[in-house]
PDB file of N, CA and C in Angstrom:
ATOM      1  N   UNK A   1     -21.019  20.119  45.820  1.00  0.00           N
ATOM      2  CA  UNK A   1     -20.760  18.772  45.354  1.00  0.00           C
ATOM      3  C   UNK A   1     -20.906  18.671  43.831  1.00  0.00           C
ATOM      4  N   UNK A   2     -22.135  19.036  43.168  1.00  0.00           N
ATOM      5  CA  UNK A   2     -22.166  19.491  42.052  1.00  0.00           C
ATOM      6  C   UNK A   2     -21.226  20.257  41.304  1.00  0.00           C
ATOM      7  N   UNK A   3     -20.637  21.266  41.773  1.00  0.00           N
ATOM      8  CA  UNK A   3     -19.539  21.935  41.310  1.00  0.00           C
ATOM      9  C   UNK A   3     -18.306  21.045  40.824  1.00  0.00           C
ATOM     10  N   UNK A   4     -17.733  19.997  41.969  1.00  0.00           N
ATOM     11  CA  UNK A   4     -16.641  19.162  41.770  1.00  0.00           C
ATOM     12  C   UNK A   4     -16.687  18.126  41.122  1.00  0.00           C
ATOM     13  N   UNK A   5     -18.195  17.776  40.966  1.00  0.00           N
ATOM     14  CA  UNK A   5     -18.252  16.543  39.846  1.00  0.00           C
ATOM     15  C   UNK A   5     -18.249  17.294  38.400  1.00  0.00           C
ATOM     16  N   UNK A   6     -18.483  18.418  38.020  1.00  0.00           N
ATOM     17  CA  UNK A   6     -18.098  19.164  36.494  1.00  0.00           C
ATOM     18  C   UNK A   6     -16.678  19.767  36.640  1.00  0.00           C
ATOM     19  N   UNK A   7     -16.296  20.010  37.548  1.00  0.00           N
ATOM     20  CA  UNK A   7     -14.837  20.307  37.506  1.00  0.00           C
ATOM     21  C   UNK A   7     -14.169  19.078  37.238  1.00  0.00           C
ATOM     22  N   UNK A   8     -14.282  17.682  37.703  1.00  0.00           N
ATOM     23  CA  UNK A   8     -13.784  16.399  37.690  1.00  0.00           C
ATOM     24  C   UNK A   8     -13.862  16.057  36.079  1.00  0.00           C
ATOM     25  N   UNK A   9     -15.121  16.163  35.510  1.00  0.00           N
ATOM     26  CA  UNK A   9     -15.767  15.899  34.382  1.00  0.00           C
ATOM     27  C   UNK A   9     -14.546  16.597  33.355  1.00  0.00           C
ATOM     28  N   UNK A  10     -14.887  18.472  33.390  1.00  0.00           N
ATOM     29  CA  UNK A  10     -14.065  18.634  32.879  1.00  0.00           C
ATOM     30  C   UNK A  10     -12.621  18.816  32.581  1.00  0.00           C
ATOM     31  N   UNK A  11     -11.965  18.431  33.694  1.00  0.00           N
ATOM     32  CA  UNK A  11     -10.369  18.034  33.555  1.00  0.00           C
ATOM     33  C   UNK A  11     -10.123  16.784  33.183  1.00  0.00           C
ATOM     34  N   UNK A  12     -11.288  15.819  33.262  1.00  0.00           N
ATOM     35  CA  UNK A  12     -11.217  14.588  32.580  1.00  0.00           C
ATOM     36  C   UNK A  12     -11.295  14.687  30.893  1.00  0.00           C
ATOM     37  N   UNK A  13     -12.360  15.454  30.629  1.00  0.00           N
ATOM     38  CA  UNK A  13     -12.447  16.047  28.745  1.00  0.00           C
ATOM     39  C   UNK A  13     -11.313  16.470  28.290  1.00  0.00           C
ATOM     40  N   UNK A  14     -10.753  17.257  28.953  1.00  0.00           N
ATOM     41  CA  UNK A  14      -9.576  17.752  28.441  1.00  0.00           C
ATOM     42  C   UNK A  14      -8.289  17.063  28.314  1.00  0.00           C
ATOM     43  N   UNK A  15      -8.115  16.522  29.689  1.00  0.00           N
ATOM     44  CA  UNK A  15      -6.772  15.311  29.363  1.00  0.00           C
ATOM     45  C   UNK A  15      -7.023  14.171  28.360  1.00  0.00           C
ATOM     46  N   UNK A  16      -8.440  13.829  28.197  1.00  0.00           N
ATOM     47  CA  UNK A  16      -9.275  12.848  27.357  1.00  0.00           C
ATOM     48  C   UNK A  16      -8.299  13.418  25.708  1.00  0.00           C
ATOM     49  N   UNK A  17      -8.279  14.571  25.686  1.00  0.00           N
ATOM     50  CA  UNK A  17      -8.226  15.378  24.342  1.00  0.00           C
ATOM     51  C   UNK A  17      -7.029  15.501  24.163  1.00  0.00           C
ATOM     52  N   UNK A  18      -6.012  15.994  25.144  1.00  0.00           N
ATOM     53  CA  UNK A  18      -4.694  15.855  25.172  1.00  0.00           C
ATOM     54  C   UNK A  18      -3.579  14.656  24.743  1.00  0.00           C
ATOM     55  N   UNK A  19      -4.743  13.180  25.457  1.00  0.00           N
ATOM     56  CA  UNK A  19      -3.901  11.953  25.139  1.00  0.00           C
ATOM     57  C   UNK A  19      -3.919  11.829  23.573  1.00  0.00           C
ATOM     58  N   UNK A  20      -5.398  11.950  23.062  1.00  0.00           N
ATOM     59  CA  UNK A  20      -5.739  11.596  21.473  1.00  0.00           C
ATOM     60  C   UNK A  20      -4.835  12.948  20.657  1.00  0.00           C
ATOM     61  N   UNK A  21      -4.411  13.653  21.285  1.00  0.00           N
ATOM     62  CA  UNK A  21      -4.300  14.593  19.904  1.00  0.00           C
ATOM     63  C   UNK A  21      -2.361  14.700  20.273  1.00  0.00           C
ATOM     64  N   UNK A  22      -2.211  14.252  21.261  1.00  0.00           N
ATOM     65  CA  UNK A  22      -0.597  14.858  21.529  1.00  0.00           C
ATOM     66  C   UNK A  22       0.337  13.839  20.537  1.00  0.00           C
ATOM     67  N   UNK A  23      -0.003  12.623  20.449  1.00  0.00           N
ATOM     68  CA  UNK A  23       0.705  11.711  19.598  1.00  0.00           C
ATOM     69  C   UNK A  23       0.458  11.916  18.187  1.00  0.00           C
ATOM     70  N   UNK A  24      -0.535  12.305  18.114  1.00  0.00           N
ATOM     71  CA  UNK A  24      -0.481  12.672  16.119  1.00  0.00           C
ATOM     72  C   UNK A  24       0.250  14.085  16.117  1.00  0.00           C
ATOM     73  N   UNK A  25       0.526  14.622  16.878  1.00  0.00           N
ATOM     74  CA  UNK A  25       1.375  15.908  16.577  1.00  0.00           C
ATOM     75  C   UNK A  25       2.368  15.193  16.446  1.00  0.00           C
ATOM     76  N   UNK A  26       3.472  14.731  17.361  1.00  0.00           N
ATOM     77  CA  UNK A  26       4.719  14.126  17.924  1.00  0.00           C
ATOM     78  C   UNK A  26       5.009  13.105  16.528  1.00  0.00           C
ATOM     79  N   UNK A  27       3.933  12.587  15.961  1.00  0.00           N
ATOM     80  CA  UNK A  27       4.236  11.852  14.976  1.00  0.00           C
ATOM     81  C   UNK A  27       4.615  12.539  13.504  1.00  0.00           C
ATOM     82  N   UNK A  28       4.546  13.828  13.471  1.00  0.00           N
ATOM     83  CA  UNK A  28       4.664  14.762  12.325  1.00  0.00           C
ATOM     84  C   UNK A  28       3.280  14.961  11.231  1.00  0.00           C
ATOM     85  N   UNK A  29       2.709  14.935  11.536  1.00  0.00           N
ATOM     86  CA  UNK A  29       1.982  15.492  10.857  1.00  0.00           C
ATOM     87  C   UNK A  29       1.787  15.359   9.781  1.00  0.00           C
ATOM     88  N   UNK A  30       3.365  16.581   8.845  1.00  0.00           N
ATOM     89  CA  UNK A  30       3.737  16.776   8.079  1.00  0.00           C
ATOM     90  C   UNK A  30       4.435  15.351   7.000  1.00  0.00           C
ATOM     91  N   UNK A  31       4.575  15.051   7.228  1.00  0.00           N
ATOM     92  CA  UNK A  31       5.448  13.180   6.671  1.00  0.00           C
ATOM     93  C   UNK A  31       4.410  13.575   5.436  1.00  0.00           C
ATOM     94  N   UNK A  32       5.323  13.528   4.009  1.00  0.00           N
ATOM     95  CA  UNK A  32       4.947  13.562   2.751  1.00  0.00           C
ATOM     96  C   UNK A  32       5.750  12.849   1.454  1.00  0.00           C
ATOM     97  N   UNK A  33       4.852  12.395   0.900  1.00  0.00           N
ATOM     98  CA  UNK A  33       5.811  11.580  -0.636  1.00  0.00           C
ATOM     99  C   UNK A  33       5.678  13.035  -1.425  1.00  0.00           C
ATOM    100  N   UNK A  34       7.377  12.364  -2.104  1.00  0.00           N
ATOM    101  CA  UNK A  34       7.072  13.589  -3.151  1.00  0.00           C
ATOM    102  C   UNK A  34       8.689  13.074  -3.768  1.00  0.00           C
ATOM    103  N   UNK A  35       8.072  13.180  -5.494  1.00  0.00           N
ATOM    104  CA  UNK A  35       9.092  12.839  -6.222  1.00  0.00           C
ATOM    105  C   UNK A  35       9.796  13.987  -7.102  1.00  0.00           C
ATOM    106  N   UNK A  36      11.047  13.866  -7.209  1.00  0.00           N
ATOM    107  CA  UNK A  36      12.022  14.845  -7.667  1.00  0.00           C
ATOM    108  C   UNK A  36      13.228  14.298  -8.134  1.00  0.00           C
ATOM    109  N   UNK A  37      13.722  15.930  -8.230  1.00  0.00           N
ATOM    110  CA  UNK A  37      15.538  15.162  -8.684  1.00  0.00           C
ATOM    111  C   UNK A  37      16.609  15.420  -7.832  1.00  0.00           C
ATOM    112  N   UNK A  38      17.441  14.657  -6.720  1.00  0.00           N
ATOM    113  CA  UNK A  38      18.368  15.159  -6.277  1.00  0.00           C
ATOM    114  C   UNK A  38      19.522  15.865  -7.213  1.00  0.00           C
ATOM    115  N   UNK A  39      20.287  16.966  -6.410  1.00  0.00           N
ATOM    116  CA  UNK A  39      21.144  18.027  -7.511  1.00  0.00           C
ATOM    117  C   UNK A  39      22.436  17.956  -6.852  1.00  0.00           C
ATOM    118  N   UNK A  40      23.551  18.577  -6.795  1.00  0.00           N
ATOM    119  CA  UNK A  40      24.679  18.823  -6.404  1.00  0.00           C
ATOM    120  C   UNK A  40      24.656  19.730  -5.174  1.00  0.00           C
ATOM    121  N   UNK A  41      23.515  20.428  -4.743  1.00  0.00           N
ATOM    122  CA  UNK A  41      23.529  21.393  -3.606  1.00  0.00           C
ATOM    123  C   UNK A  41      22.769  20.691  -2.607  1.00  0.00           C
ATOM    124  N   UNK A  42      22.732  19.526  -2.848  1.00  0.00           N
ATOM    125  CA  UNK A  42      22.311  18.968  -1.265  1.00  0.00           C
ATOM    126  C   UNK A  42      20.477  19.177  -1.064  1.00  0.00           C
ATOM    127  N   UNK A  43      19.802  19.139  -2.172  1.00  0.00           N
ATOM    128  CA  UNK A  43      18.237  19.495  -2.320  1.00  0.00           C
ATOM    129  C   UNK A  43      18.019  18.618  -3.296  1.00  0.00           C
ATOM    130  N   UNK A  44      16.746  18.301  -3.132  1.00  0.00           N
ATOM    131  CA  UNK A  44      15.242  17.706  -3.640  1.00  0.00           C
ATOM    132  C   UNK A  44      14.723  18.913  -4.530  1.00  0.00           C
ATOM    133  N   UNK A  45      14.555  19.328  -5.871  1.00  0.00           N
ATOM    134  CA  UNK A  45      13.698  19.386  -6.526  1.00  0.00           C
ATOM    135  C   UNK A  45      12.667  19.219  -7.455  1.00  0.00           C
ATOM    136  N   UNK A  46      11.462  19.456  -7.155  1.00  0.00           N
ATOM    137  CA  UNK A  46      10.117  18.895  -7.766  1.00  0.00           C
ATOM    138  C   UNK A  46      10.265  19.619  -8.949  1.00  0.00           C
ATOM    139  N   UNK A  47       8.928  18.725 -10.030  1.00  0.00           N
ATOM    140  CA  UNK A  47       9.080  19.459 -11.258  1.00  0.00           C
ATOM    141  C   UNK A  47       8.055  20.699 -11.268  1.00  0.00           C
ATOM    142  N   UNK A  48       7.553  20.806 -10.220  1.00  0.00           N
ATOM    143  CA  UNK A  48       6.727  22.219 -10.179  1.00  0.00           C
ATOM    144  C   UNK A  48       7.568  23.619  -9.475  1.00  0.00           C
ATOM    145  N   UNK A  49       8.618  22.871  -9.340  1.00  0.00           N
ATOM    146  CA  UNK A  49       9.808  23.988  -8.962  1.00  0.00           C
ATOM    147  C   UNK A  49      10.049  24.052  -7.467  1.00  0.00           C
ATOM    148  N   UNK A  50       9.229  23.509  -6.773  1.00  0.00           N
ATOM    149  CA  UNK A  50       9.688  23.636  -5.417  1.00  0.00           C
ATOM    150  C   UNK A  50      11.496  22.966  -4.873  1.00  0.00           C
ATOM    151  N   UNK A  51      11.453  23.078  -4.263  1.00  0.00           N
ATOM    152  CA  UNK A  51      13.402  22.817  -3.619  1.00  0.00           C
ATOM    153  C   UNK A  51      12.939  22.628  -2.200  1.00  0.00           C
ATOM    154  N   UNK A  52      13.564  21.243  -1.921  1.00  0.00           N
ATOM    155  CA  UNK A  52      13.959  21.065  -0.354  1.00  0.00           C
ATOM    156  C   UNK A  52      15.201  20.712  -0.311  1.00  0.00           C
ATOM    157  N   UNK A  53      15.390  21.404   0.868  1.00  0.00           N
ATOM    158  CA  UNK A  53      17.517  21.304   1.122  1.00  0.00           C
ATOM    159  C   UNK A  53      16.983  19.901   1.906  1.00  0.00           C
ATOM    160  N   UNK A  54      17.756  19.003   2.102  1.00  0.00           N
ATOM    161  CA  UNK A  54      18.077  17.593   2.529  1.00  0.00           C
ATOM    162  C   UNK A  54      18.781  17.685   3.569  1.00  0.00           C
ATOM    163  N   UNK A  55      18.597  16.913   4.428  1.00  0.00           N
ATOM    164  CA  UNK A  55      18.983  17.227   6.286  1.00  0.00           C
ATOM    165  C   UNK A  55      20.042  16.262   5.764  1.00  0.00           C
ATOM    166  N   UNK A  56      21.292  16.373   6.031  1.00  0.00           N
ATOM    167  CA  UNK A  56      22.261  15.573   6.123  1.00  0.00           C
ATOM    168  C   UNK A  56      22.303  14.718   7.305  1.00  0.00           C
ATOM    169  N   UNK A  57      21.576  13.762   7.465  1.00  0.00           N
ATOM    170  CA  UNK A  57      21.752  13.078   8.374  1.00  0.00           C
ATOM    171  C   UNK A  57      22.088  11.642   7.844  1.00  0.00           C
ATOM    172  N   UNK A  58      22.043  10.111   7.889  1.00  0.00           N
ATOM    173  CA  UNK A  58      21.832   8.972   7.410  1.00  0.00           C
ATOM    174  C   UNK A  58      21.720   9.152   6.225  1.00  0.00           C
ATOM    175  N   UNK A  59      19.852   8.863   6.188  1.00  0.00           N
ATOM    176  CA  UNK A  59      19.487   8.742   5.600  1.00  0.00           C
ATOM    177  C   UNK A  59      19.777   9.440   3.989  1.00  0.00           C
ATOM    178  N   UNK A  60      19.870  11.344   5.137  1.00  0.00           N
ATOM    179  CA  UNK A  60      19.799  12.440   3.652  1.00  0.00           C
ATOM    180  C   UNK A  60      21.084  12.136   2.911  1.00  0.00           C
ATOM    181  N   UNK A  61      22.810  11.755   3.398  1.00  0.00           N
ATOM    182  CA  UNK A  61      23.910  11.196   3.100  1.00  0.00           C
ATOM    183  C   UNK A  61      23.378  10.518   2.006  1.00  0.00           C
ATOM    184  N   UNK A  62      23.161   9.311   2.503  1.00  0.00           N
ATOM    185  CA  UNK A  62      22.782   8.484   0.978  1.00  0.00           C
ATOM    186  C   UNK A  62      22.226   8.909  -0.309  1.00  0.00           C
ATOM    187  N   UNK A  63      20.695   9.341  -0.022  1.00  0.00           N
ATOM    188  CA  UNK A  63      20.376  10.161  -0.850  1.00  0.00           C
ATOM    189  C   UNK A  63      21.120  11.033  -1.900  1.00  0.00           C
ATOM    190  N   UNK A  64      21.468  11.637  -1.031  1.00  0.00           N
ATOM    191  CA  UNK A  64      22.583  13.131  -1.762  1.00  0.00           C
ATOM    192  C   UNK A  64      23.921  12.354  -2.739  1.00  0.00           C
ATOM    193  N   UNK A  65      23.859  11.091  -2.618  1.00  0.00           N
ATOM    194  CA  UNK A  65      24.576  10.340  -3.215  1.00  0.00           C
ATOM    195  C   UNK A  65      24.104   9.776  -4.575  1.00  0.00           C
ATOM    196  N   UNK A  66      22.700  10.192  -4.970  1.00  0.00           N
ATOM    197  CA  UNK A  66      22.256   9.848  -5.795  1.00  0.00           C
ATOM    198  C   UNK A  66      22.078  10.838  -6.789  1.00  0.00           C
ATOM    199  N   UNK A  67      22.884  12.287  -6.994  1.00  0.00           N
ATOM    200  CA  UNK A  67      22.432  13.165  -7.858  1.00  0.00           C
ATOM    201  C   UNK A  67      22.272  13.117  -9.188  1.00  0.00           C
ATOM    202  N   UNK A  68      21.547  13.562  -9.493  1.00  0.00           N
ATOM    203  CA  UNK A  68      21.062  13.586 -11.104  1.00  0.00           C
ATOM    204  C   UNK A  68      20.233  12.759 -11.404  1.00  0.00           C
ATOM    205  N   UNK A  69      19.569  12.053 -10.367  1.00  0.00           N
ATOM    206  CA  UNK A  69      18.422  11.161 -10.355  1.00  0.00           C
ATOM    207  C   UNK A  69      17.666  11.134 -10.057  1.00  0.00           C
ATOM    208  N   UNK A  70      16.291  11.234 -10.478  1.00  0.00           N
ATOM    209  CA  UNK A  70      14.881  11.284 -10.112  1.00  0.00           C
ATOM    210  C   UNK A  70      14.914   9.821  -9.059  1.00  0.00           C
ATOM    211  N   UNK A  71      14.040  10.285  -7.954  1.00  0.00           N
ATOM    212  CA  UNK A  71      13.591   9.746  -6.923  1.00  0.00           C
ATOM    213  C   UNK A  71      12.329   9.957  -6.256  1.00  0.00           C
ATOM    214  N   UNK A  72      12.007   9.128  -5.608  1.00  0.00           N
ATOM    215  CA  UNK A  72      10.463   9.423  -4.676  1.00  0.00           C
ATOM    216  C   UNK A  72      10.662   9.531  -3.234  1.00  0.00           C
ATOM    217  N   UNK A  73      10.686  10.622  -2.160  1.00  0.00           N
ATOM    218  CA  UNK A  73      11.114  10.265  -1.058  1.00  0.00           C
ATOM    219  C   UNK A  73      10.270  11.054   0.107  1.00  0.00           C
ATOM    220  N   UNK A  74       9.713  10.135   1.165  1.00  0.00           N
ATOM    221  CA  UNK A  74       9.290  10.236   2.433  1.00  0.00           C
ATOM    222  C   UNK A  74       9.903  10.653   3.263  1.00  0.00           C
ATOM    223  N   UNK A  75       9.311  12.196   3.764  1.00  0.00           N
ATOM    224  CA  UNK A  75       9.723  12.326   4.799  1.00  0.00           C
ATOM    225  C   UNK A  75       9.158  13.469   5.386  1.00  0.00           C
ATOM    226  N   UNK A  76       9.675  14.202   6.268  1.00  0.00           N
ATOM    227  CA  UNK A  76       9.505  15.422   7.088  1.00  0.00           C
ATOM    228  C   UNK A  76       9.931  16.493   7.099  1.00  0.00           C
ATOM    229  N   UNK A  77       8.434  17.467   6.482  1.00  0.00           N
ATOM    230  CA  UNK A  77       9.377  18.451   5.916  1.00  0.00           C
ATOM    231  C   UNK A  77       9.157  19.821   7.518  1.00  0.00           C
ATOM    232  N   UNK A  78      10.337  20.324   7.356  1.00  0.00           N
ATOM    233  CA  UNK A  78      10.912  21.296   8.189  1.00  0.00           C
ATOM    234  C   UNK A  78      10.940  22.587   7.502  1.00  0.00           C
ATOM    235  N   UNK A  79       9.746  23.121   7.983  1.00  0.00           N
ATOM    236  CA  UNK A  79       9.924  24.942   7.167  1.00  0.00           C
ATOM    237  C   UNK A  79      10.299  26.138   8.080  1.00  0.00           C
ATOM    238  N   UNK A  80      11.400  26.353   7.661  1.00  0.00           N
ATOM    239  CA  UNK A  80      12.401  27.911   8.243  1.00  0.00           C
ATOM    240  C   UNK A  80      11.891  29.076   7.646  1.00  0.00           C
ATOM    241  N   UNK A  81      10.629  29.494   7.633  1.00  0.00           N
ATOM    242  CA  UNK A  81      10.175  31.060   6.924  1.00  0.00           C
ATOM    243  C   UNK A  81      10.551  30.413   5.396  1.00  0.00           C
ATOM    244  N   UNK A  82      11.178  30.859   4.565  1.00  0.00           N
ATOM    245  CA  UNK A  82      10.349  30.446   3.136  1.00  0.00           C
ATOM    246  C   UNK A  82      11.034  29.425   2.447  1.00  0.00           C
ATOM    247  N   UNK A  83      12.306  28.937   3.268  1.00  0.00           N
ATOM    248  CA  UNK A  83      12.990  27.524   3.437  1.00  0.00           C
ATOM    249  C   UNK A  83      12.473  26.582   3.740  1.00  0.00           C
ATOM    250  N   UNK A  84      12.418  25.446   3.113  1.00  0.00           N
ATOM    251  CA  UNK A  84      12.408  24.310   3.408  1.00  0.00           C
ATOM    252  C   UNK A  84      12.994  23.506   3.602  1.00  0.00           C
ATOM    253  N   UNK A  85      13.416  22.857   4.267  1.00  0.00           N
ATOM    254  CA  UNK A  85      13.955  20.753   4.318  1.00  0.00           C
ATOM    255  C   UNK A  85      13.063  19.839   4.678  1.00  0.00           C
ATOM    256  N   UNK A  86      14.000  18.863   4.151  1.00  0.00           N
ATOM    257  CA  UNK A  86      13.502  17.149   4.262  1.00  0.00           C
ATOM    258  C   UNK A  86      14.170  16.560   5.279  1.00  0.00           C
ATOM    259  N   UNK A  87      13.886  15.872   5.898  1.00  0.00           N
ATOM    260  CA  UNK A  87      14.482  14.866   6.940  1.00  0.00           C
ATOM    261  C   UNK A  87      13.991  13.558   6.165  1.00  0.00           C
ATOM    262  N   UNK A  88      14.878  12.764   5.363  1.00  0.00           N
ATOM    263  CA  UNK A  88      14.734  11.879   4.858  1.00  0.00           C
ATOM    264  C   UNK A  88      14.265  10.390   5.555  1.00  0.00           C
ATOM    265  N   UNK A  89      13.072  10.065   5.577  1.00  0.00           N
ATOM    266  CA  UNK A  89      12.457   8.593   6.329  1.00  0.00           C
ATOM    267  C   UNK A  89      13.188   7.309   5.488  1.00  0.00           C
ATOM    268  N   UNK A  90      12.638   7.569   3.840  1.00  0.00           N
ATOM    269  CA  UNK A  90      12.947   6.390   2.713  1.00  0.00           C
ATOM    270  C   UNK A  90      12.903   7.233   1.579  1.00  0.00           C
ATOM    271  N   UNK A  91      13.519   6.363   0.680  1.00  0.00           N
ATOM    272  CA  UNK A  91      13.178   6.601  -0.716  1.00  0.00           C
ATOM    273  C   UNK A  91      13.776   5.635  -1.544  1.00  0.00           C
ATOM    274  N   UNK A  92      13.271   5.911  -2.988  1.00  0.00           N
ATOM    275  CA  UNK A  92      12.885   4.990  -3.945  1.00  0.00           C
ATOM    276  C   UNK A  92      13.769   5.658  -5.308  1.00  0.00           C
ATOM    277  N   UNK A  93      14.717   5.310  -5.407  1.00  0.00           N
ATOM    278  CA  UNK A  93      15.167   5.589  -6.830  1.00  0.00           C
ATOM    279  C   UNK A  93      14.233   5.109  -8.136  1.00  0.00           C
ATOM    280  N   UNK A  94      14.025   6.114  -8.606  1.00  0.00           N
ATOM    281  CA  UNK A  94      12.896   5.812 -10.105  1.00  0.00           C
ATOM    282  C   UNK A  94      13.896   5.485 -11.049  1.00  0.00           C
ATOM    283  N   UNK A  95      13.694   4.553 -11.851  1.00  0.00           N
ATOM    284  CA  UNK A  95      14.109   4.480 -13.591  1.00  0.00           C
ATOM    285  C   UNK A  95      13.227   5.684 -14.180  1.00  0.00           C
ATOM    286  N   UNK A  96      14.659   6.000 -14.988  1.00  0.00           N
ATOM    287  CA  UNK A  96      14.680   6.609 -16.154  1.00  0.00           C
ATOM    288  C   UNK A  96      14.213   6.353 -17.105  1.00  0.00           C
ATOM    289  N   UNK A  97      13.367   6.980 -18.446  1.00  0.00           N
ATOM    290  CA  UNK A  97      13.230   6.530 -19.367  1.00  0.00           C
ATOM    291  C   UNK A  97      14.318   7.136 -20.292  1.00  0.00           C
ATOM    292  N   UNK A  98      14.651   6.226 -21.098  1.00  0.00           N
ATOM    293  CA  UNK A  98      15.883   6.702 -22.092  1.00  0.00           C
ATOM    294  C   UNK A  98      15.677   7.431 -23.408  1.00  0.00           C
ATOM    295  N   UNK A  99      15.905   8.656 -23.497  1.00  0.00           N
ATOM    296  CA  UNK A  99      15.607   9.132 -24.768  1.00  0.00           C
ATOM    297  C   UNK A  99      16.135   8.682 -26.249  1.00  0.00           C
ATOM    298  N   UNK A 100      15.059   8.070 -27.054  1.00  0.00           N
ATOM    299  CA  UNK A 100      15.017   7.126 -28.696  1.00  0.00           C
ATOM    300  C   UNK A 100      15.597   8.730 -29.576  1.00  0.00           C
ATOM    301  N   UNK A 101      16.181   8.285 -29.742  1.00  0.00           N
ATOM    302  CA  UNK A 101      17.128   9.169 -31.043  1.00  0.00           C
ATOM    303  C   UNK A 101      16.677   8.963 -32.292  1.00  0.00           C
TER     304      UNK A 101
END
Protein backbone atom coordinates (compact mmCIF):
# COMPACT_ATOMS: atom_id res chain seq x y z
CA UNK A 1 0.00 0.00 0.00
CA UNK A 2 2.86 2.12 0.84
CA UNK A 3 4.53 1.37 -2.33
CA UNK A 4 1.43 2.83 -4.46
CA UNK A 5 0.96 5.86 -2.52
CA UNK A 6 4.93 6.95 -3.62
CA UNK A 7 4.41 5.62 -6.93
CA UNK A 8 1.05 7.89 -7.05
CA UNK A 9 3.12 10.72 -5.38
CA UNK A 10 5.69 10.35 -7.80
CA UNK A 11 3.93 10.36 -11.17
CA UNK A 12 2.08 13.18 -9.69
CA UNK A 13 5.78 15.29 -9.24
CA UNK A 14 6.57 14.65 -12.43
CA UNK A 15 3.47 15.53 -14.50
CA UNK A 16 3.39 18.48 -11.74
CA UNK A 17 6.86 19.41 -13.65
CA UNK A 18 5.87 18.64 -17.09
CA UNK A 19 2.71 21.06 -16.99
CA UNK A 20 5.07 24.10 -15.52
CA UNK A 21 7.95 23.61 -17.76
CA UNK A 22 6.28 22.35 -21.23
CA UNK A 23 4.71 25.85 -21.99
CA UNK A 24 7.80 27.98 -21.43
CA UNK A 25 9.56 25.76 -23.91
CA UNK A 26 6.58 25.93 -26.60
CA UNK A 27 6.71 29.62 -25.94
CA UNK A 28 10.41 30.00 -27.29
CA UNK A 29 12.50 30.59 -25.02
CA UNK A 30 14.71 32.12 -27.31
CA UNK A 31 12.38 35.50 -28.31
CA UNK A 32 15.12 38.36 -28.33
CA UNK A 33 15.41 42.29 -29.09
CA UNK A 34 18.14 43.15 -31.04
CA UNK A 35 18.90 46.15 -33.16
CA UNK A 36 20.59 46.24 -36.60
CA UNK A 37 20.58 47.03 -40.19
CA UNK A 38 18.46 45.26 -42.67
CA UNK A 39 20.71 44.66 -46.13
CA UNK A 40 19.80 43.47 -49.61
CA UNK A 41 20.38 39.64 -48.77
CA UNK A 42 17.43 39.18 -46.80
CA UNK A 43 19.45 39.49 -43.08
CA UNK A 44 19.60 41.47 -39.92
CA UNK A 45 22.98 42.68 -39.12
CA UNK A 46 24.21 43.78 -35.67
CA UNK A 47 26.97 46.17 -35.17
CA UNK A 48 29.02 43.52 -33.39
CA UNK A 49 28.90 41.64 -36.64
CA UNK A 50 26.55 39.03 -36.06
CA UNK A 51 23.94 38.28 -39.28
CA UNK A 52 20.52 36.76 -39.08
CA UNK A 53 18.96 35.62 -42.42
CA UNK A 54 15.15 36.77 -41.98
CA UNK A 55 12.41 34.05 -42.37
CA UNK A 56 10.44 35.34 -45.19
CA UNK A 57 7.32 35.03 -43.90
CA UNK A 58 4.73 38.27 -43.16
CA UNK A 59 6.20 39.73 -41.03
CA UNK A 60 10.11 39.07 -42.37
CA UNK A 61 8.49 40.47 -46.13
CA UNK A 62 7.95 43.74 -44.66
CA UNK A 63 10.91 44.06 -42.91
CA UNK A 64 13.19 43.11 -45.81
CA UNK A 65 11.43 46.05 -47.27
CA UNK A 66 13.16 48.28 -45.19
CA UNK A 67 16.88 47.93 -46.33
CA UNK A 68 19.47 50.19 -45.44
CA UNK A 69 17.81 50.92 -42.26
CA UNK A 70 18.62 50.48 -38.84
CA UNK A 71 15.86 48.80 -36.90
CA UNK A 72 15.04 47.05 -33.55
CA UNK A 73 13.37 43.69 -33.98
CA UNK A 74 11.71 40.84 -31.83
CA UNK A 75 11.80 37.72 -32.46
CA UNK A 76 12.86 34.02 -32.70
CA UNK A 77 15.90 33.12 -33.38
CA UNK A 78 16.36 29.67 -35.26
CA UNK A 79 20.00 28.23 -35.23
CA UNK A 80 21.02 25.71 -38.17
CA UNK A 81 24.76 24.75 -36.87
CA UNK A 82 26.51 28.14 -37.30
CA UNK A 83 23.45 29.80 -39.18
CA UNK A 84 21.15 31.73 -37.90
CA UNK A 85 17.50 33.23 -38.50
CA UNK A 86 14.89 35.43 -37.26
CA UNK A 87 11.31 34.72 -37.41
CA UNK A 88 10.20 38.19 -37.21
CA UNK A 89 7.36 38.89 -34.11
CA UNK A 90 7.71 43.12 -34.48
CA UNK A 91 9.86 45.73 -35.12
CA UNK A 92 10.62 49.26 -34.83
CA UNK A 93 12.24 51.31 -37.48
CA UNK A 94 14.91 53.67 -35.69
CA UNK A 95 15.67 57.31 -36.94
CA UNK A 96 18.69 58.10 -38.25
CA UNK A 97 20.89 60.63 -37.17
CA UNK A 98 22.00 62.83 -40.07
CA UNK A 99 25.52 63.48 -40.64
CA UNK A 100 26.47 67.79 -40.04
CA UNK A 101 28.92 68.53 -42.80
Amino acid sequence: MLQNVRRFVGLFVVLAALIVLIPGLALGGNTISIVGEVNDDFQLVVNDGQVFEIMTDDKGEELIGHAGEMVKVTGEVVAEGADRSIKVLSYEVLEQEKDEE
